[in-house]
Protein backbone atom coordinates (compact mmCIF):
# COMPACT_ATOMS: atom_id res chain seq x y z
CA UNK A 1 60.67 -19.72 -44.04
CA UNK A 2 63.57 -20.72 -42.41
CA UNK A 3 63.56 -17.36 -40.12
CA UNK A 4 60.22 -18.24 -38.80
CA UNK A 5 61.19 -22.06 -38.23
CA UNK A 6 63.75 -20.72 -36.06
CA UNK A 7 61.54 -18.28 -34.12
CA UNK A 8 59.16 -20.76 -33.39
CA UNK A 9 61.47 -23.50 -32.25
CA UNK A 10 62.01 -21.77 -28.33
CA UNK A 11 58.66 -21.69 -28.09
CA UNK A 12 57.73 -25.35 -28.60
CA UNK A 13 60.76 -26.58 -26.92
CA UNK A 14 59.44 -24.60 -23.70
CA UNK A 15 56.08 -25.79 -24.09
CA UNK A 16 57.38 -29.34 -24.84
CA UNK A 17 59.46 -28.96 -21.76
CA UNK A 18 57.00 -28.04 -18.92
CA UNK A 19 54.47 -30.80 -20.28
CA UNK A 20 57.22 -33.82 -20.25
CA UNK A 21 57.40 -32.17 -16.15
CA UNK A 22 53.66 -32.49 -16.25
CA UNK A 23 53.76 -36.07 -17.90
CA UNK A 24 56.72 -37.05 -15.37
CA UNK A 25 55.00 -36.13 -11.70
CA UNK A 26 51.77 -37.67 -12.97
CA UNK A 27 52.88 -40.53 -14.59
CA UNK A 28 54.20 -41.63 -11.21
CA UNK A 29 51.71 -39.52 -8.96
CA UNK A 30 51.54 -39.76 -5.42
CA UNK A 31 47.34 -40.96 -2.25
CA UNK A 32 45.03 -43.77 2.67
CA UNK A 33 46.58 -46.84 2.84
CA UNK A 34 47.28 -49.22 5.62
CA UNK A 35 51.08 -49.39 6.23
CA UNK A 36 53.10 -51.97 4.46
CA UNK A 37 56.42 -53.66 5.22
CA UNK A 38 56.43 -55.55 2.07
CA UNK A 39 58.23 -55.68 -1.39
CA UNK A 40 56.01 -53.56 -3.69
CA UNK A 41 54.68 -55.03 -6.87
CA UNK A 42 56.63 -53.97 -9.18
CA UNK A 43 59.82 -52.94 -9.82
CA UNK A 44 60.18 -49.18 -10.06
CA UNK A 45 63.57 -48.87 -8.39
CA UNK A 46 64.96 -45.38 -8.89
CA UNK A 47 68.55 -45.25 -10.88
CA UNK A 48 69.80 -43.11 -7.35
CA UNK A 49 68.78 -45.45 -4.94
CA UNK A 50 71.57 -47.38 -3.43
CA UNK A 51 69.98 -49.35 -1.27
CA UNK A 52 68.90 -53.28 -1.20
CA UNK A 53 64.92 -54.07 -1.24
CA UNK A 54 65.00 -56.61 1.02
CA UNK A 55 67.14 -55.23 3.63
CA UNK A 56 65.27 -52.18 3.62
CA UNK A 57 61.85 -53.65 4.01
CA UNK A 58 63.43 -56.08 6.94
CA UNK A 59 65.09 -53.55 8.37
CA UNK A 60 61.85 -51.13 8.55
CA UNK A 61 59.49 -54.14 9.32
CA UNK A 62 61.80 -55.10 12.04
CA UNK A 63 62.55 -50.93 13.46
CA UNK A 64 60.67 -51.63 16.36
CA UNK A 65 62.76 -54.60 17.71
CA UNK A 66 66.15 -52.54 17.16
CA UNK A 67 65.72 -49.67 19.32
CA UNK A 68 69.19 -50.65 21.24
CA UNK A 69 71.07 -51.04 17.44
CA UNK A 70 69.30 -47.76 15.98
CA UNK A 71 69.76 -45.33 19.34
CA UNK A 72 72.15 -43.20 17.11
CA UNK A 73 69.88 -42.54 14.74
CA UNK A 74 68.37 -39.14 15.45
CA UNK A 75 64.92 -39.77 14.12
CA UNK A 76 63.79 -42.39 16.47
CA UNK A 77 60.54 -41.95 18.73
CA UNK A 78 59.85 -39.36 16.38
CA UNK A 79 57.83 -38.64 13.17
CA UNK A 80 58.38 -36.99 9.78
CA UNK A 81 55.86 -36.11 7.10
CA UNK A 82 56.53 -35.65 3.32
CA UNK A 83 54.55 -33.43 1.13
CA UNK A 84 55.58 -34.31 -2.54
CA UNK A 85 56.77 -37.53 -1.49
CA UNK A 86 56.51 -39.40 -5.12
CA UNK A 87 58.75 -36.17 -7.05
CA UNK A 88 62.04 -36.32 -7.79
CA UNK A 89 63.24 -35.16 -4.74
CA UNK A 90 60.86 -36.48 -2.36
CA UNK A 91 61.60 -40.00 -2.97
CA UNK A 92 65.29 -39.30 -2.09
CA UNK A 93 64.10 -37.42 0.95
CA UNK A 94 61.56 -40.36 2.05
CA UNK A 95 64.37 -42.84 1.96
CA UNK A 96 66.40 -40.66 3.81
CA UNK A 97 64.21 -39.71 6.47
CA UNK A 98 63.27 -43.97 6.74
CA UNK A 99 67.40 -44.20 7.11
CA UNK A 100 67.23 -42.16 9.66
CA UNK A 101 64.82 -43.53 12.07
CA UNK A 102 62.10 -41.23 11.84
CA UNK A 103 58.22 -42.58 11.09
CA UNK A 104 57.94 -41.94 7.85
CA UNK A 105 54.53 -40.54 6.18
CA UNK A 106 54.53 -39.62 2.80
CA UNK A 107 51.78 -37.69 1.06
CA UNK A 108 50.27 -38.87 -2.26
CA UNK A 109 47.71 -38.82 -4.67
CA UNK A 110 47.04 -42.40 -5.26
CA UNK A 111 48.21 -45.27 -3.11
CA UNK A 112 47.76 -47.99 -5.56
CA UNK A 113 50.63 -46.10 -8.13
CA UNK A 114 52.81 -45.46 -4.90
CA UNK A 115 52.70 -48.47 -3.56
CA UNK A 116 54.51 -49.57 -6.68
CA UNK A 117 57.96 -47.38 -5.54
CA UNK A 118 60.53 -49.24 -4.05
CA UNK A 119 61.41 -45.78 -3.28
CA UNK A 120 58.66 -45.56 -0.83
CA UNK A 121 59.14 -48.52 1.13
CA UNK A 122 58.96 -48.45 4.98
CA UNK A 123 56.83 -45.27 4.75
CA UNK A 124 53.52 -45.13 5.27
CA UNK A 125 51.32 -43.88 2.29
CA UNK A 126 48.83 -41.50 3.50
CA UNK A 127 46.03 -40.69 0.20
CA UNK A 128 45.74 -36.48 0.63
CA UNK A 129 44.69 -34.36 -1.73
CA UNK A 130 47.46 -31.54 -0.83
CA UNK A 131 44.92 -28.76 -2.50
CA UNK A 132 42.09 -29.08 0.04
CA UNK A 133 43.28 -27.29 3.05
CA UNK A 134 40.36 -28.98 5.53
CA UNK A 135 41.34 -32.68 3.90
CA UNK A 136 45.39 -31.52 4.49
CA UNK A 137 44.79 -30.47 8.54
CA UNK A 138 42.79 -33.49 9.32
CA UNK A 139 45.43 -35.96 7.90
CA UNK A 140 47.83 -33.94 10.09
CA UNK A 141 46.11 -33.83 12.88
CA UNK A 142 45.40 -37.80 12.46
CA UNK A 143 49.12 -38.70 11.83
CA UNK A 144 49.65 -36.34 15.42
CA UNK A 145 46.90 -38.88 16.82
CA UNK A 146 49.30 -41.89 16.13
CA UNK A 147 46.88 -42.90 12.81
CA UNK A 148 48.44 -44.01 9.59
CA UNK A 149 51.89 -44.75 11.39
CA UNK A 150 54.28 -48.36 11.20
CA UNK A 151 54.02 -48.80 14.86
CA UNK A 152 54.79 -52.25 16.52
CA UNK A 153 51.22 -53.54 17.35
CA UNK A 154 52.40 -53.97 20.89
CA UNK A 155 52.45 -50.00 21.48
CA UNK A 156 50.92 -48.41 24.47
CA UNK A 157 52.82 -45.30 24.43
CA UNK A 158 51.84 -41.94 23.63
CA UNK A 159 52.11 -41.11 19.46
CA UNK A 160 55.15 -40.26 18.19
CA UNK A 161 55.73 -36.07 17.93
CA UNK A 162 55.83 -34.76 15.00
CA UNK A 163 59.32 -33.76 14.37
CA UNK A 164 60.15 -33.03 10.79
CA UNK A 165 57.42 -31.60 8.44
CA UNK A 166 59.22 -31.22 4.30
CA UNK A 167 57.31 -29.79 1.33
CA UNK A 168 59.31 -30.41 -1.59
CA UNK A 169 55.51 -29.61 -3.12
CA UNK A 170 56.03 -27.77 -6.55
CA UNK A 171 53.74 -26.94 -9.56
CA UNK A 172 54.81 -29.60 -12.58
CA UNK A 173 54.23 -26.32 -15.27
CA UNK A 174 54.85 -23.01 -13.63
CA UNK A 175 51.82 -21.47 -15.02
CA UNK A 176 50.08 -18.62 -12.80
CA UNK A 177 47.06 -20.50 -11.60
CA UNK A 178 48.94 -23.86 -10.53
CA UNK A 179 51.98 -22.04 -8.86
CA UNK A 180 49.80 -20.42 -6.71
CA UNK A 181 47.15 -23.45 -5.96
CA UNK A 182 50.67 -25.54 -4.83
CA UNK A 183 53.56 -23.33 -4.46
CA UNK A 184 51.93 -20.90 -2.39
CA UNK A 185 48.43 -22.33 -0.84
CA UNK A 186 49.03 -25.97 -0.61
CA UNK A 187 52.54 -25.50 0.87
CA UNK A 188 50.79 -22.93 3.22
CA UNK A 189 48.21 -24.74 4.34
CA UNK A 190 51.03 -27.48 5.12
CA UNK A 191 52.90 -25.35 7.88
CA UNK A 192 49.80 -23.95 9.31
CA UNK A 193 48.56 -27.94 9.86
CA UNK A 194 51.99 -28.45 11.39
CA UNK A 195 51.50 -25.27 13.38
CA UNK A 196 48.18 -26.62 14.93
CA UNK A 197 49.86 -30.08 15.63
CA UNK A 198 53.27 -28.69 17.34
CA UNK A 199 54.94 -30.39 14.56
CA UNK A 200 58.69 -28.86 15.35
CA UNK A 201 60.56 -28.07 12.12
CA UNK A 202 59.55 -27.05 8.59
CA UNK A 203 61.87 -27.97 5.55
CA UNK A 204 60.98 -26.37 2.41
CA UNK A 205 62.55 -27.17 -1.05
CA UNK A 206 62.50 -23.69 -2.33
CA UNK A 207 64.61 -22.70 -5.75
CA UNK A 208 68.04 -20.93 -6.57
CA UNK A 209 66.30 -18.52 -9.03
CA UNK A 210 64.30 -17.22 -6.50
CA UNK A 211 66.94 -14.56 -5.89
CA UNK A 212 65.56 -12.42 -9.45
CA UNK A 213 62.37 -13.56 -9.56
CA UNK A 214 60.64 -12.76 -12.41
CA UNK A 215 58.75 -15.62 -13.06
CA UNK A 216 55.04 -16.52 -11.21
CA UNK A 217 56.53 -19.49 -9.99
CA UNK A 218 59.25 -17.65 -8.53
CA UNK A 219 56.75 -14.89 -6.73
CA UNK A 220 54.60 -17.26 -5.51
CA UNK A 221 57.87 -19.19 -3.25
CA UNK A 222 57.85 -16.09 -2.30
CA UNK A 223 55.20 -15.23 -1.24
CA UNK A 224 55.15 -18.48 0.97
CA UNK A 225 58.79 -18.08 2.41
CA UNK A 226 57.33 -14.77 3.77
CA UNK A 227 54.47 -16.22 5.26
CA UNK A 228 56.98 -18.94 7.12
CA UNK A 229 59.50 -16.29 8.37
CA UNK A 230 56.77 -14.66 9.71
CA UNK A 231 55.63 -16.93 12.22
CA UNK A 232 57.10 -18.19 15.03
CA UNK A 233 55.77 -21.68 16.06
CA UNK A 234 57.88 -23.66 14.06
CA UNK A 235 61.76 -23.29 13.47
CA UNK A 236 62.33 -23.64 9.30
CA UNK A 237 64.95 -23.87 6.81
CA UNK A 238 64.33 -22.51 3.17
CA UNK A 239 66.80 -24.89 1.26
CA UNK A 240 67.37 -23.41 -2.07
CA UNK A 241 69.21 -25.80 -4.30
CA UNK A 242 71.05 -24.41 -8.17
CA UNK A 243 69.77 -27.20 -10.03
CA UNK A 244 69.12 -30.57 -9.50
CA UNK A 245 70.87 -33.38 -11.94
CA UNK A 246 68.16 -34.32 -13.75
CA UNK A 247 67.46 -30.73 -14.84
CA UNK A 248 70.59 -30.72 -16.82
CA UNK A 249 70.09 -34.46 -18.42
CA UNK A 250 67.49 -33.68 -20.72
CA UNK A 251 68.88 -34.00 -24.28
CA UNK A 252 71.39 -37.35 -23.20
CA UNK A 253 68.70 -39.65 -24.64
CA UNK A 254 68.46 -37.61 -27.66
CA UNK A 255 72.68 -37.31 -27.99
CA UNK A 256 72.38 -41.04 -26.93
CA UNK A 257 70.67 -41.56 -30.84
CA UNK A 258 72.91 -39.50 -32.89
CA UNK A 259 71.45 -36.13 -32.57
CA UNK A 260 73.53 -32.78 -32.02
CA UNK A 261 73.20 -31.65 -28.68
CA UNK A 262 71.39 -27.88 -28.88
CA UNK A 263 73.58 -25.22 -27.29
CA UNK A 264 72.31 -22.08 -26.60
CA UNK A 265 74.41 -18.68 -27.69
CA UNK A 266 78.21 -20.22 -27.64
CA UNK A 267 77.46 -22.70 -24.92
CA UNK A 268 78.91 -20.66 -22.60
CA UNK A 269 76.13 -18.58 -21.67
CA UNK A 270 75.33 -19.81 -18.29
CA UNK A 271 76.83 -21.97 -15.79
CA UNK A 272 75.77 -24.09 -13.58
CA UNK A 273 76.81 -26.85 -10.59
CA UNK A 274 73.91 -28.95 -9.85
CA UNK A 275 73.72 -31.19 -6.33
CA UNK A 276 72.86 -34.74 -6.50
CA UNK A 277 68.81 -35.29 -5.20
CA UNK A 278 70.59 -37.82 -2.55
CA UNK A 279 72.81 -35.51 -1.10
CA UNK A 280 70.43 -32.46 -0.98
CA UNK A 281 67.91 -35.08 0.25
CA UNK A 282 70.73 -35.46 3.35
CA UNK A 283 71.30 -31.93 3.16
CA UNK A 284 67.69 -31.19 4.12
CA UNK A 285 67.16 -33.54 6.61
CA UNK A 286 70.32 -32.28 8.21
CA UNK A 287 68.69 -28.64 8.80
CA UNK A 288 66.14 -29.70 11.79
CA UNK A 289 69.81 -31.37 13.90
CA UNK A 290 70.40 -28.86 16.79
CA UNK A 291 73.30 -29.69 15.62
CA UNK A 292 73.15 -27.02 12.79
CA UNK A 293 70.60 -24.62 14.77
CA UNK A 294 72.84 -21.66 14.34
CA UNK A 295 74.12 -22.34 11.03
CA UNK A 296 70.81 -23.67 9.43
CA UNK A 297 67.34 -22.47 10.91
CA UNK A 298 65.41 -20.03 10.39
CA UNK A 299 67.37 -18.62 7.33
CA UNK A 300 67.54 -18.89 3.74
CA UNK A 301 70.13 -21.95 2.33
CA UNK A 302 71.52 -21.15 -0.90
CA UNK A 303 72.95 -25.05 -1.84
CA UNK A 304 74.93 -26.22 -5.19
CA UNK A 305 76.96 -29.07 -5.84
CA UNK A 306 80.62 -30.11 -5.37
CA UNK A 307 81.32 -29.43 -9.49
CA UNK A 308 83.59 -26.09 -10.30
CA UNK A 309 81.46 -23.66 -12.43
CA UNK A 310 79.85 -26.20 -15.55
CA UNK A 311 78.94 -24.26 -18.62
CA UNK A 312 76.12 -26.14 -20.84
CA UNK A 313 78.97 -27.09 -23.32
CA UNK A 314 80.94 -28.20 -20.73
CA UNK A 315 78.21 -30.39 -19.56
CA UNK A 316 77.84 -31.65 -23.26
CA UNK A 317 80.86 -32.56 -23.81
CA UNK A 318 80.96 -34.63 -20.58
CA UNK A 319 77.55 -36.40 -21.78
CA UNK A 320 79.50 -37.27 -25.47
CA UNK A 321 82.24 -38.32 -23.47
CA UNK A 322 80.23 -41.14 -21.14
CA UNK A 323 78.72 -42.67 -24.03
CA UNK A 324 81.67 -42.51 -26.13
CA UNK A 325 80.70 -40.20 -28.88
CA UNK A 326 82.66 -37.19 -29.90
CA UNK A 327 80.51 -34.29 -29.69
CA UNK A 328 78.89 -32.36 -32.35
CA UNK A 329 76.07 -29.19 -31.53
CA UNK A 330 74.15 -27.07 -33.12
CA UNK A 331 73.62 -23.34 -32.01
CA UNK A 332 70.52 -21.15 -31.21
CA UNK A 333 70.74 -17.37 -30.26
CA UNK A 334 69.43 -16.26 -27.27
CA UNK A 335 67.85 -13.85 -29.17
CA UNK A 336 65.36 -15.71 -30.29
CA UNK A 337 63.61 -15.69 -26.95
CA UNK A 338 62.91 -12.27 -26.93
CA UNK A 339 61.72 -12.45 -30.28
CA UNK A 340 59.13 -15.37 -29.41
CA UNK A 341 58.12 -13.82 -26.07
CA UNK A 342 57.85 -10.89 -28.56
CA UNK A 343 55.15 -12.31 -30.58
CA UNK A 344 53.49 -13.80 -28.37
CA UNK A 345 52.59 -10.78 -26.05
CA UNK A 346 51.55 -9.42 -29.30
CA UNK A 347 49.07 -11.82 -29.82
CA UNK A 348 48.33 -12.12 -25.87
CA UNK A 349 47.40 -8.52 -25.61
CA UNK A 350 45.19 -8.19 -29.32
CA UNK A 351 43.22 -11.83 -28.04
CA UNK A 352 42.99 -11.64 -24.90
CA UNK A 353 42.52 -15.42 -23.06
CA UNK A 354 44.74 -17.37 -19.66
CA UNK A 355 45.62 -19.90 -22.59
CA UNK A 356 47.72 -17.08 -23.89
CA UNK A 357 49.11 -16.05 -21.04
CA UNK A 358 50.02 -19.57 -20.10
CA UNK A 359 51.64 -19.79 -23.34
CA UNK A 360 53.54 -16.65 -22.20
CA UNK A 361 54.41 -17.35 -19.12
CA UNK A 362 55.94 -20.84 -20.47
CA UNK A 363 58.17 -18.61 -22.91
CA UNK A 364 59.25 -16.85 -20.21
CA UNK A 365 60.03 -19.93 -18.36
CA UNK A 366 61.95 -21.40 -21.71
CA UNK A 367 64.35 -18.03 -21.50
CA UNK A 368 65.32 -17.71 -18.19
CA UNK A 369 66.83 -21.01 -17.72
CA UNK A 370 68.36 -20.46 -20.85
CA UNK A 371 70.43 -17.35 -20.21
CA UNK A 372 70.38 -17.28 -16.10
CA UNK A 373 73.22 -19.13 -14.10
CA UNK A 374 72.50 -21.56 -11.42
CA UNK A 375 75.74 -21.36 -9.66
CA UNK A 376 77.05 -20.75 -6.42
CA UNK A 377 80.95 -20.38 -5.93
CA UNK A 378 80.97 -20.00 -2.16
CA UNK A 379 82.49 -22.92 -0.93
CA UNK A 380 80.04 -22.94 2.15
CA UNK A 381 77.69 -22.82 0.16
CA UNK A 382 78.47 -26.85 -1.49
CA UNK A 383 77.57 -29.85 -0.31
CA UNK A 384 78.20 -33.67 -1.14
CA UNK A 385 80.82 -35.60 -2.83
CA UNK A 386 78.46 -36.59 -5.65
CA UNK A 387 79.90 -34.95 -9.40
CA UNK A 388 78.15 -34.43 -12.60
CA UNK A 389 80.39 -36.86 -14.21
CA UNK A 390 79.55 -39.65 -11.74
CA UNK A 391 75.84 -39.10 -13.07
CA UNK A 392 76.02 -39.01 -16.36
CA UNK A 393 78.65 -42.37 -16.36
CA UNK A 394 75.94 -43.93 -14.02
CA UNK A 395 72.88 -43.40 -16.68
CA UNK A 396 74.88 -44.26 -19.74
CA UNK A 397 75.57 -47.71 -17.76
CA UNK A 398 71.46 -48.01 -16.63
CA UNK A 399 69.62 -45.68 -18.26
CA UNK A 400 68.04 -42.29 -17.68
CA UNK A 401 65.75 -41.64 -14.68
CA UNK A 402 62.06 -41.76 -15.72
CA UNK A 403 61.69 -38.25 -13.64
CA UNK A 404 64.21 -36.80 -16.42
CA UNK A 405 62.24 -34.38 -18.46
CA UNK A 406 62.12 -35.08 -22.36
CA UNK A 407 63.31 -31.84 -23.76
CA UNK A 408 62.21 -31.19 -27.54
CA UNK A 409 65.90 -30.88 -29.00
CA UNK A 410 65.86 -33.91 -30.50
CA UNK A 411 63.43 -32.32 -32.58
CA UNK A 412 64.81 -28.95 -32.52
CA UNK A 413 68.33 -30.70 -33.29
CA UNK A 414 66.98 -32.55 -36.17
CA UNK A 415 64.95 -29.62 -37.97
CA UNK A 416 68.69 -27.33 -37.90
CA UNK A 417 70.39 -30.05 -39.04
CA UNK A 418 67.52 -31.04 -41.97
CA UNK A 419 67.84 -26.94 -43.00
CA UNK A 420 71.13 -26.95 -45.16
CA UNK A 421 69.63 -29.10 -47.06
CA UNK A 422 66.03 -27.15 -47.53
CA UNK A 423 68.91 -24.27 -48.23
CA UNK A 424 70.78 -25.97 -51.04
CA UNK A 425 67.58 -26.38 -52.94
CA UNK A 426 67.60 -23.28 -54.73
CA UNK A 427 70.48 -21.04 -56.04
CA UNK A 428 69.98 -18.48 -53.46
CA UNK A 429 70.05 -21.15 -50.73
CA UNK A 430 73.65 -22.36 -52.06
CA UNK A 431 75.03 -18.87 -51.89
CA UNK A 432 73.91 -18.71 -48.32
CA UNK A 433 75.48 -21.85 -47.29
CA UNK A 434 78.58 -21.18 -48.94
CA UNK A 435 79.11 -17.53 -48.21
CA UNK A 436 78.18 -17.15 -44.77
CA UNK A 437 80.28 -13.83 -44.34
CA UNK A 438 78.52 -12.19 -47.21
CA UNK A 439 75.17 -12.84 -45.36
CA UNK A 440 76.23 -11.57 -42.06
CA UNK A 441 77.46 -8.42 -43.51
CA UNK A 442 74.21 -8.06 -45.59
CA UNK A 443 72.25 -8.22 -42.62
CA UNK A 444 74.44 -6.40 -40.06
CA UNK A 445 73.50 -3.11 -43.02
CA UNK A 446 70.07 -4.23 -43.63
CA UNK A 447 66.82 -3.05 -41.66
CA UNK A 448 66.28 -6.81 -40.83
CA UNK A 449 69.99 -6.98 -38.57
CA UNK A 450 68.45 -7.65 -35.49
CA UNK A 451 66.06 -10.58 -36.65
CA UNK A 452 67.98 -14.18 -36.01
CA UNK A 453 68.48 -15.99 -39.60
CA UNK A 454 69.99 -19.69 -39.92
CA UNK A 455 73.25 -19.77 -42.05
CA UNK A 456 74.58 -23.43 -42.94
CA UNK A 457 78.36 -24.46 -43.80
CA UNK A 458 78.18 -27.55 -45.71
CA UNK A 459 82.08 -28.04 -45.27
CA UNK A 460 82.28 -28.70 -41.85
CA UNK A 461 78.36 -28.95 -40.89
CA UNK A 462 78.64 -26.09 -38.16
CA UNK A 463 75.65 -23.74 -38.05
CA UNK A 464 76.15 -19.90 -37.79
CA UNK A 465 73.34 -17.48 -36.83
């Protein structure tokens, strides 16, 4: 019984995983409505942001009238368009492009839940469903037209150009039919409507783990980063960040109520040093400057944060530390994943169905991020001033951001810890608890030494597999 707990526990903490991403883009989705210079609604002011409401809206509602204040700014006169405005990294990269002068469209699903985002503020929402290529080019084309832009009602001049198209556009599961509707078609679709509408430079939020890509989500960035090296009409930067800070949050709520934090292997399988979603919003924006045309365009952009190599217990042990908590963890093999994914291709190939092979696929997902390093150590290859530490002191003080997927380990964490005593209930159970040696030698010489088996030491609470 307890084997099987433990063989099923990747599984539903990488199917519990990709939903919470589902549950996070949609609960906070993205859609044509006039432009706004006022204070949204309600409050939905990201934990990043850094910036004041009402200086922002002023300062956006008044852009027009401070053309001899704002000349440095290099997005003036000009326009930018974000695809994926309302994700994690969108919002960072709307304020940022709004900072920087440019008109601002962002992309959404629904204007009435964006228009709720501070974040958005002094952009124009633009309603586009990103799927329908014919729907995508005539919002394009419209925005080229000088339609759905902030311009100062006394305007006679020709529309602004299109300077700056970014797609930080990504599929919320990473299953094979959605990676390839948005990763691949929608993003496509995206450049060719800038191609048609001399729209200058492409930015696209690719991924680290794009360099061994063995996922579908990973072929199908792919796939589209071929398609936009292969034309010409547009310069482009792939931007390819390790890991972004929320991506490593996921279990501080759940150490935040007492629970172990869930370390895979020793802790020290992978490392990792994630960039702060304002500075790779900067870093982005950055790559259409002729400023870094021989550095920066046309090429692939491998970015990571200013942090040395983090390992996940290294990152653990800084969450304990900001809320004040000494750390305590429970272990899971690696192993395990290739057990699960195991099973399930079992029962994929004998029933036949996409539901499997969803299921699957999510597996697959679950192990790769478990045992894969997102890391670079080239010192070129870092950017900001903005440390892990700084993060997770900032969201002990004000809470987690809502985009922060709600990983399963408090669950996972709980059933480990709730085992020693399902163990101690029988005789047998005892002698496993209490002679953890014996039980690794009996397994290392017994037909079953390969399979992963839960061993708990009631002395010191430490798990041993």
């Amino acid at each position: 019984m307890l084997v099987l707990i433990t063989l099923l526990l990747p599984i539903a903490n990488a199917f519990i995983h990709q939903q919470s991403r589902f549950l996070s883009r949609h609960n906070q989705v993205i859609s044509i409505s006039s432009p706004r210079c006022s204070i949204a609604s309600t409050t939905t002011k990201p934990y990043f942001a850094d910036y004041q409401t009402e200086d922002t809206t002023n300062r956006n509602c008044q852009l027009e009238q401070q053309s001899d204040q704002n000349q440095c700014k290099p997005g003036i006169g000009k326009t930018a368009i974000v695809a994926g405005a309302t994700g994690y990294i969108g919002r960072a990269v709307v304020r940022e492009c709004i900072s920087r002068g440019y008109h601002t469209v962002s992309l959404v699903r629904n204007t009435t839940s964006a228009s709720k985002d501070d974040a958005l503020i002094g952009s124009s929402l633009v309603q586009c469903n990103v799927v329908d290529e014919e729907e995508l080019n005539k919002i394009v084309t419209e925005i080229a037209n000088g339609k759905h832009l902030m311009l100062a009602s006394s305007s006679t001049t020709q529309p602004p150009p299109i300077d700056l198209l970014v797609s930080c556009l990504a599929s919320p599961s990473g299953i094979e039919s959605e990676v390839y509707s948005i990763d691949y078609s929608a993003t496509l679709s995206f450049l060719n409507a800038g191609r048609t509408n001399n729209a200058r430079h492409f930015v696209l939020l690719s991924a680290f783990c794009c360099r061994n890509p063995v996922l579908k989500l990973q072929q199908a960035k792919l796939k589209f980063e071929s398609q936009l090296a292969s034309q010409s009409d547009m310069s482009y930067s792939i931007v390819r960040p390790t890991a972004f800070f929320k991506s490593v949050s996921g279990q501080f709520e759940s150490i935040s109520k007492g629970n172990s934090y869930v370390l895979f292997g020793d802790g020290e399988v992978t490392h990792c040093n994630p960039i702060c979603e304002r500075d790779l919003a900067t870093y982005m924006c950055d790559c259409a400057l002729e400023t870094y045309k021989e550095a920066r365009w046309n090429r692939i952009l491998n970015i990571g944060g200013p942090d040395e190599p983090l390992s996940n217990r290294q990152l653990a042990e800084m969450m304990f530390q900001s809320i004040g908590k000494p750390p305590k963890f429970v272990y899971v093999p690696t192993q395990i994943f290739d057990v699960s994914i195991g099973m399930i291709e079992v029962i994929a190939k004998n029933f036949p169905s996409q539901k499997w092979e969803d299921v699957l696929e999510t597996a697959k997902i679950g192990k790769y991020y478990a045992v894969e390093d997102m890391l670079t150590t080239n010192e070129n290859e870092k950017f900001g001033k903005r440390k892990m530490m700084d993060h997770f002191e900032q969201i002990a003080r004000e809470g987690q951001d809502p985009f922060t997927p709600v990983r399963a380990t408090a669950i996972i964490s709980q059933t480990l810890e709730a085992l020693p005593v399902l163990s101690i209930s029988l005789p047998i159970g005892f002698g496993l608890a209490s002679k953890p040696d014996l039980v690794q030698n009996a397994m290392a010489s017994s037909p079953f030494g390969s399979v992963p088996l839960l061993v708990a030491n009631l002395i010191d609470g430490s798990l041993w597999f």
